[in-house]
Protein backbone atom coordinates (compact mmCIF):
# COMPACT_ATOMS: atom_id res chain seq x y z
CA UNK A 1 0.00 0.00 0.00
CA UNK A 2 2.74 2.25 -0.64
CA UNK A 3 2.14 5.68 -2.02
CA UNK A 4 4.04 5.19 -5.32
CA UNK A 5 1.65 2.08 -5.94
CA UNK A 6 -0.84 4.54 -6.23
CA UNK A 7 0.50 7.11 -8.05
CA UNK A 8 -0.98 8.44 -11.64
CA UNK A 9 1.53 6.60 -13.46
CA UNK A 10 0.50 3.32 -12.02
CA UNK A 11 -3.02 4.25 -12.27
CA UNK A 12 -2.46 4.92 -15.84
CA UNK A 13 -1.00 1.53 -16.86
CA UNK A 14 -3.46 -0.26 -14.88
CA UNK A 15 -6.17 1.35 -17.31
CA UNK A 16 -4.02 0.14 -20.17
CA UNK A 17 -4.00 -3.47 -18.87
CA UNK A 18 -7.68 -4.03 -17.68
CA UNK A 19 -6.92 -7.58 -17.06
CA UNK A 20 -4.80 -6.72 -14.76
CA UNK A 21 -6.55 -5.87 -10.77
CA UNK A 22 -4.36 -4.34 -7.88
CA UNK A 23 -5.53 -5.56 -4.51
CA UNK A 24 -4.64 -3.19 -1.80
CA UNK A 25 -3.60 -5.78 1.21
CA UNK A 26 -4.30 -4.35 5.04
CA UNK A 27 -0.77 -3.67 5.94
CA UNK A 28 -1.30 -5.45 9.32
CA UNK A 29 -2.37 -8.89 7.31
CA UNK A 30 1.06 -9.96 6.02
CA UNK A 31 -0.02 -13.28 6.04
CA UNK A 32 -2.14 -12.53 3.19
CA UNK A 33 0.93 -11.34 1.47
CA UNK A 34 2.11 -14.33 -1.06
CA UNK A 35 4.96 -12.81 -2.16
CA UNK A 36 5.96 -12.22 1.21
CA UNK A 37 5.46 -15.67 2.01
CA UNK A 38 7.78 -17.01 -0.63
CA UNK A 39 10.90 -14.43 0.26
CA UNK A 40 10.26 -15.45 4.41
CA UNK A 41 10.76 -19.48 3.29
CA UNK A 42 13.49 -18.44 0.94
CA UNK A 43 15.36 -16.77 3.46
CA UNK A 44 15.14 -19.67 6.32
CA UNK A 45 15.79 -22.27 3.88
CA UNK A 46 18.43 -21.11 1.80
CA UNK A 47 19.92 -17.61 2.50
CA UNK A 48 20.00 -17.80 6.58
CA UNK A 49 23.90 -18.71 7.84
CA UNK A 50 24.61 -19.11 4.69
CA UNK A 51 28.24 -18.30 3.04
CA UNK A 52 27.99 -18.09 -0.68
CA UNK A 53 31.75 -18.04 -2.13
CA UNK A 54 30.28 -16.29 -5.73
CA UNK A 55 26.85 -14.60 -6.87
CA UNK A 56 26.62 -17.61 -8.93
CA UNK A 57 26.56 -20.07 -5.93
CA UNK A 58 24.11 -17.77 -4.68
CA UNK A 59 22.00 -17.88 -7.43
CA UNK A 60 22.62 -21.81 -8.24
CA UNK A 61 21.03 -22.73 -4.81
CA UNK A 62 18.72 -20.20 -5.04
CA UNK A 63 17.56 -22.01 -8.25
CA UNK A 64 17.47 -25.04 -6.77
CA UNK A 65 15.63 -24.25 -4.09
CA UNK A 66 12.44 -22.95 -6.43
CA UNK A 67 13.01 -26.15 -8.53
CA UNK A 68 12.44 -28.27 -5.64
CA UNK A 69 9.91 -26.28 -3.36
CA UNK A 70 8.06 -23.52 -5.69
CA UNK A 71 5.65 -25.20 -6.15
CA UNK A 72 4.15 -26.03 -2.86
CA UNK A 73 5.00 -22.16 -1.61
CA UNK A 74 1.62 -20.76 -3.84
């Protein structure tokens, strides 16, 4: 519900893409929050204590992770 989410220019492409709906979330309902959801399971399972040597082991497990458990996240 941030202020630039509602701001003419995002208003404007909204009306260009009427398939598209924005759902305003209370901000006190993060469980509702899917995206949220995904980055808090991501973080305990793959980037907490962690010690990545590159960016692309980072991104390898990262990867791997979403291979393995993205689909039971939604």
């Amino acid at each position: 519900n941030w202020s630039a989410h509602k701001s003419h220019d995002v208003k404007v492409w909204n009306d260009l893409h009427p398939r598209m709906h924005l759902v305003y979330l209370p901000s006190n309902a993060s469980f509702l929050n899917k995206i949220a959801r995904v980055f808090a399971f991501l973080s305990r399972d793959v980037l907490q204590n962690s010690n990545f040597q590159t960016v692309r082991e980072a991104m390898e497990r990262i990867s791997n992770y979403f291979e393995k458990e993205g689909s039971i996240m939604v």
